[in-house]
N, C-alpha and C. Protein backbone atom coordinates (compact mmCIF):
# COMPACT_ATOMS: atom_id res chain seq x y z
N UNK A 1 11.76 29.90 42.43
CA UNK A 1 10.40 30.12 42.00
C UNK A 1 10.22 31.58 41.60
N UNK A 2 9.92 31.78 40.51
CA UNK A 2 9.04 33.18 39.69
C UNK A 2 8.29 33.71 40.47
N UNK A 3 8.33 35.03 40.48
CA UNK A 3 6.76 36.11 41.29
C UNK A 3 6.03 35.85 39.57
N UNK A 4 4.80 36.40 39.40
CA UNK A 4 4.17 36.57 38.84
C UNK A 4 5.11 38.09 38.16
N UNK A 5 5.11 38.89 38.65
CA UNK A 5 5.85 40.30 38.35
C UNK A 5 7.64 40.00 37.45
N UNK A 6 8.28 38.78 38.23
CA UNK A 6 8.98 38.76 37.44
C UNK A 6 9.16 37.73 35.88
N UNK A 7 7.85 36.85 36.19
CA UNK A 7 7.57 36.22 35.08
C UNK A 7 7.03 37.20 33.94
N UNK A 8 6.34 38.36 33.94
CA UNK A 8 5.81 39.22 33.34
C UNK A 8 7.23 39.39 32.64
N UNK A 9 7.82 40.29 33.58
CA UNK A 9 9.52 40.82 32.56
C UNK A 9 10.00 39.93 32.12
N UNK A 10 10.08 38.94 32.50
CA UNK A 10 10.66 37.72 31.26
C UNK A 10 10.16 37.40 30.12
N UNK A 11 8.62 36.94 30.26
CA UNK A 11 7.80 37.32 29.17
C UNK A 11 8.00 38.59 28.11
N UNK A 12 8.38 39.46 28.41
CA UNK A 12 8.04 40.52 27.74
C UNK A 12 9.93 40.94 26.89
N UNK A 13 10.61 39.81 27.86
CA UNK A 13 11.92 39.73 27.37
C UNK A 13 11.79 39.08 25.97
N UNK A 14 11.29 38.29 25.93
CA UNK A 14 11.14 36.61 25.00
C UNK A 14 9.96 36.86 24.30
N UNK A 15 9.73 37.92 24.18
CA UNK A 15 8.53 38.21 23.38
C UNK A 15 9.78 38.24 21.54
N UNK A 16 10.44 39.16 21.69
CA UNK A 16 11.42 39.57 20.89
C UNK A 16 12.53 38.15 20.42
N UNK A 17 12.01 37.36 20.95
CA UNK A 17 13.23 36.22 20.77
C UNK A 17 12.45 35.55 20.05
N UNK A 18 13.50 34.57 18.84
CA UNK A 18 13.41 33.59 17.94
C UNK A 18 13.74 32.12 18.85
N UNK A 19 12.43 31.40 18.58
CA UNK A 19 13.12 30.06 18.74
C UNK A 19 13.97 29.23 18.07
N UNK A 20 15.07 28.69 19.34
CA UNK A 20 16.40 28.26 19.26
C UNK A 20 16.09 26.87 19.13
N UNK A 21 15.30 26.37 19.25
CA UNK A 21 14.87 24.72 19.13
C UNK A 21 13.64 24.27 18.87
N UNK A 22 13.34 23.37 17.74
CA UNK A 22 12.27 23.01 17.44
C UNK A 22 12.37 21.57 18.24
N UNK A 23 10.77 21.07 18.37
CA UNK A 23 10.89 19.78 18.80
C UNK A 23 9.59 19.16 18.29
N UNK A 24 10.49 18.01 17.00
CA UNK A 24 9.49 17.74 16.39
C UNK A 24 8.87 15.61 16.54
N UNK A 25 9.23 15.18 15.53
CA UNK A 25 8.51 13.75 15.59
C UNK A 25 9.55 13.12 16.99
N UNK A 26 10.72 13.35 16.89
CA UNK A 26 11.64 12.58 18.46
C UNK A 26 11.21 12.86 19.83
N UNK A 27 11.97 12.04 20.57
CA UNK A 27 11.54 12.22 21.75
C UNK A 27 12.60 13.25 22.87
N UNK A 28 11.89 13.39 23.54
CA UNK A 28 12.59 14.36 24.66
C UNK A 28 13.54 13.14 25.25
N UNK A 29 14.39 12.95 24.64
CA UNK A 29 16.00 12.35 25.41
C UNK A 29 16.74 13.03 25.82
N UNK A 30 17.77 12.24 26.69
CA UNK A 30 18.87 12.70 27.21
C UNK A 30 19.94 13.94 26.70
N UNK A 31 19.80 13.25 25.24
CA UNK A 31 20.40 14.27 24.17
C UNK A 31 20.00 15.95 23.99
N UNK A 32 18.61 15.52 24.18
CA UNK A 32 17.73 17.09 23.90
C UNK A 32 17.74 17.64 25.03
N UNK A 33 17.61 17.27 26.01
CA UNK A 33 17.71 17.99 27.42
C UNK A 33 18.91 18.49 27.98
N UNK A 34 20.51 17.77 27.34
CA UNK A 34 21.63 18.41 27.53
C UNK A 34 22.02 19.33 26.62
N UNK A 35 21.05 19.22 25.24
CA UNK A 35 21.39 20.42 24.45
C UNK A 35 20.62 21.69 24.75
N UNK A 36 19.33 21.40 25.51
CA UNK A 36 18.78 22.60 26.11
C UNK A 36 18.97 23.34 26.84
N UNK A 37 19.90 22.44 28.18
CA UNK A 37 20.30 23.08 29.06
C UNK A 37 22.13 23.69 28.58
N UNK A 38 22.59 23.49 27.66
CA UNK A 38 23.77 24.14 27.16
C UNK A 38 23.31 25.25 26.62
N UNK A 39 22.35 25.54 26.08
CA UNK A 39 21.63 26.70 25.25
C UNK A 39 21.40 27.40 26.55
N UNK A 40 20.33 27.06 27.12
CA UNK A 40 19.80 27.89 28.68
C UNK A 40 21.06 28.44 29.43
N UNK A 41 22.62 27.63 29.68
CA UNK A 41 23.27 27.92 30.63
C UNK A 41 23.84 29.31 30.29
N UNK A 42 24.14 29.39 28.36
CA UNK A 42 24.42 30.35 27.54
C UNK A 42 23.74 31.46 27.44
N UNK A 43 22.45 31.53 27.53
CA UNK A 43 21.61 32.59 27.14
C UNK A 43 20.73 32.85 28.24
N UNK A 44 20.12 31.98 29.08
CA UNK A 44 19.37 31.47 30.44
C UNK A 44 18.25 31.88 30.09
N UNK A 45 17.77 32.47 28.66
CA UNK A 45 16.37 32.58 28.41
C UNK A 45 16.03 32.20 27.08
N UNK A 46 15.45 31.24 26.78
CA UNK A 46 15.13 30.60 25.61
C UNK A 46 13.91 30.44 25.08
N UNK A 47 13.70 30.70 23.60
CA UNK A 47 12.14 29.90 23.57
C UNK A 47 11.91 29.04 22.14
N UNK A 48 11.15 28.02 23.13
CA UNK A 48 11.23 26.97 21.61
C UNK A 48 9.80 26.49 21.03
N UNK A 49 9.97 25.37 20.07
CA UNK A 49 8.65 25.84 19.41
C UNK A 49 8.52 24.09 19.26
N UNK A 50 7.10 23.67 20.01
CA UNK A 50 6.81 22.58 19.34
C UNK A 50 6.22 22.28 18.12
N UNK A 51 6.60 21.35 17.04
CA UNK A 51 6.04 21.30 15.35
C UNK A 51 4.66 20.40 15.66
N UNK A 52 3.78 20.40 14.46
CA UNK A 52 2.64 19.78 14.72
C UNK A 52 2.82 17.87 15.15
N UNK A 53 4.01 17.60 14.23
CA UNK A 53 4.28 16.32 14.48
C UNK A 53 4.98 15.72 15.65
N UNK A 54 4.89 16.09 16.50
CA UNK A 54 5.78 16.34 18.06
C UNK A 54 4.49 15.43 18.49
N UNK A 55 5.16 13.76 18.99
CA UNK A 55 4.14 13.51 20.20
C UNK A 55 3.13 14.15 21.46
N UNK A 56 4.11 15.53 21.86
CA UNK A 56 4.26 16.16 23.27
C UNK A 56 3.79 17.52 22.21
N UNK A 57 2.70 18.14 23.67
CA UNK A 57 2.09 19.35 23.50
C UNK A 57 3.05 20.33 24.22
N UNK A 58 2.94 21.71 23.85
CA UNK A 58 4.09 22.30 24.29
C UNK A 58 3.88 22.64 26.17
N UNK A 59 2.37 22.35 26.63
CA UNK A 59 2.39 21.84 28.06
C UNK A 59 3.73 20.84 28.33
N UNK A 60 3.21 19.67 27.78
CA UNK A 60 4.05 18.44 27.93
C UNK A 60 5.72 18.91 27.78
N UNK A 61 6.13 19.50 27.17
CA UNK A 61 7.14 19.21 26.58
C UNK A 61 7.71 19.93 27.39
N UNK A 62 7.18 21.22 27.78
CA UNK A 62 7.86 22.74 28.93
C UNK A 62 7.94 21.55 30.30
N UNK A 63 6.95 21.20 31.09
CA UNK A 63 6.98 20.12 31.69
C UNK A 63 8.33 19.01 31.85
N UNK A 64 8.27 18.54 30.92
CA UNK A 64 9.77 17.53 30.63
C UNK A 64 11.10 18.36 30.52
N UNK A 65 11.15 19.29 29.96
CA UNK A 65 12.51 20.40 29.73
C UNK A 65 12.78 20.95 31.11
N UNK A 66 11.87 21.56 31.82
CA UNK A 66 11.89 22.08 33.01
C UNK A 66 12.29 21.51 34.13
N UNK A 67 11.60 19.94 33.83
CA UNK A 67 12.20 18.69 34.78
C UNK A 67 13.63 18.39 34.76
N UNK A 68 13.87 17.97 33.40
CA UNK A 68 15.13 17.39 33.31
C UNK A 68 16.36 18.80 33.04
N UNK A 69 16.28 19.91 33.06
CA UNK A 69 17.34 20.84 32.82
C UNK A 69 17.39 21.88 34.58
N UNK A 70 16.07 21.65 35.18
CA UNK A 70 16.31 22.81 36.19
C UNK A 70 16.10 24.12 36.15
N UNK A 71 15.35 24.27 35.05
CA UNK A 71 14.39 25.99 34.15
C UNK A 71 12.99 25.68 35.09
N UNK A 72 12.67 27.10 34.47
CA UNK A 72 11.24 27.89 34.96
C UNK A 72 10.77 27.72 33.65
N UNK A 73 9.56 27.17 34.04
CA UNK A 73 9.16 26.96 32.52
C UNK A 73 8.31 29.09 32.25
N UNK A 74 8.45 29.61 31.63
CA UNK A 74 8.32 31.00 31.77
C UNK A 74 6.80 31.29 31.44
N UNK A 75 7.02 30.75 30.41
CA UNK A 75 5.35 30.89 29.76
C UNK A 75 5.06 29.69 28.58
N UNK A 76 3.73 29.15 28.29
CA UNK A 76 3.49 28.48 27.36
C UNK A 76 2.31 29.03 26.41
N UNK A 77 2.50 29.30 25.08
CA UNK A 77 1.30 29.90 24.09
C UNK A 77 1.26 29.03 23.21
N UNK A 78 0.12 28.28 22.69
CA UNK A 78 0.13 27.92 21.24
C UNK A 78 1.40 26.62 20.99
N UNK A 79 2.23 26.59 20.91
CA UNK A 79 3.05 25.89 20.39
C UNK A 79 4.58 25.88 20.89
N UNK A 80 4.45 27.35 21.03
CA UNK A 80 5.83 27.76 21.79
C UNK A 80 6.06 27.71 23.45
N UNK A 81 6.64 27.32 23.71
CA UNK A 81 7.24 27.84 25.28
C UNK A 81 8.49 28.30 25.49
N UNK A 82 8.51 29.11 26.83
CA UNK A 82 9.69 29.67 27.52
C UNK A 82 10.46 29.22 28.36
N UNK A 83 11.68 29.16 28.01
CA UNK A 83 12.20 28.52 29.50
C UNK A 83 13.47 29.83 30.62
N UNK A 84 13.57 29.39 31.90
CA UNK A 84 14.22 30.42 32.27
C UNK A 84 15.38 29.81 33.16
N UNK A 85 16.88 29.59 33.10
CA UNK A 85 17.47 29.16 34.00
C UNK A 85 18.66 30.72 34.66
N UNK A 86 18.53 31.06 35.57
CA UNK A 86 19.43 32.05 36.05
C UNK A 86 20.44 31.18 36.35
N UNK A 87 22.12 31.83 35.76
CA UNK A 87 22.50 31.35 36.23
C UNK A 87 23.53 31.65 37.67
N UNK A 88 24.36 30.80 37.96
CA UNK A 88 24.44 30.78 39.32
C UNK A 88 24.98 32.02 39.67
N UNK A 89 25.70 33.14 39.14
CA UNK A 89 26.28 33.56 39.85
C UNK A 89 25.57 35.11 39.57
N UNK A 90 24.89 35.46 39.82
CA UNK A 90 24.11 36.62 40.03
C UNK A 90 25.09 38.05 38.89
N UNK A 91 25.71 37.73 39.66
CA UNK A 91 26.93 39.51 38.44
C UNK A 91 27.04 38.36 37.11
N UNK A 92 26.82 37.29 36.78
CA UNK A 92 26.95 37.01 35.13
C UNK A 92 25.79 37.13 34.47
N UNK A 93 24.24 37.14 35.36
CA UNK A 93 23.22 37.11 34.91
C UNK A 93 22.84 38.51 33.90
N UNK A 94 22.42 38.17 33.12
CA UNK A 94 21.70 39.21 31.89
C UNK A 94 20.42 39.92 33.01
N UNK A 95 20.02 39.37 33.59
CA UNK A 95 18.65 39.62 34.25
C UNK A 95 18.73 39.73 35.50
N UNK A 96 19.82 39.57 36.01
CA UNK A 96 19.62 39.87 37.54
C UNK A 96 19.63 41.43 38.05
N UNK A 97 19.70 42.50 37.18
CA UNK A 97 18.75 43.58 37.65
C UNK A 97 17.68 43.57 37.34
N UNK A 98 17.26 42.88 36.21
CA UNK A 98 15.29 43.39 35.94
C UNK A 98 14.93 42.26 36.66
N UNK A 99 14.98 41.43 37.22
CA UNK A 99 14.68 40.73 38.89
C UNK A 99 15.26 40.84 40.07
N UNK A 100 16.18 41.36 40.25
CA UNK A 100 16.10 42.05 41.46
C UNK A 100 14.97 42.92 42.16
N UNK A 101 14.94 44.07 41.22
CA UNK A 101 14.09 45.12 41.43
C UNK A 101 12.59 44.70 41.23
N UNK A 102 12.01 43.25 41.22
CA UNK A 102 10.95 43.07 41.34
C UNK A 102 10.27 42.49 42.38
């Protein structure tokens, strides 16, 4: 679970980032959730963008991604959301000093 303090620095990480996945008229399958979490395990901070034609609001959709991959959903604006998976081993993490120190 996120402090508020370190959801901020993540936020402010992923401010600068392009979304890596759109999610548009399909559904959140099996397929999309193992390609998210291959992206997340790679980068562990992602942000993607729901299209207008997307059944699922980007509530919904951070919701379902978060469920089925094991992310923090980071933040949700507008269309886009964040996701956050650290991964396991602390010295590979990109971020495990700007959360540590929070």
């Amino acid at each position: 679970m996120l402090t508020s303090k370190q959801r901020a620095a993540l936020r402010a990480q992923a401010n600068s980032l392009d979304p890596v996945f759109q999610l548009g008229k399909g559904e959140i399958d099996q397929d999309v959730q193992t390609a998210v979490a291959n992206c997340l395990a790679a980068r562990e901070l992602i942000k993607l963008k729901v299209l207008d034609t997307s059944p699922y609001t980007a509530k919904e959709a951070a919701a379902l991604l978060a469920e089925g991959t094991g992310a923090e959903v980071v933040q949700v604006i507008g269309s886009k959301l964040v996701l956050f998976l650290q991964k396991q081993k602390p010295e590979e993490s990109r971020f495990a000093g700007l959360l540590a120190g929070l």
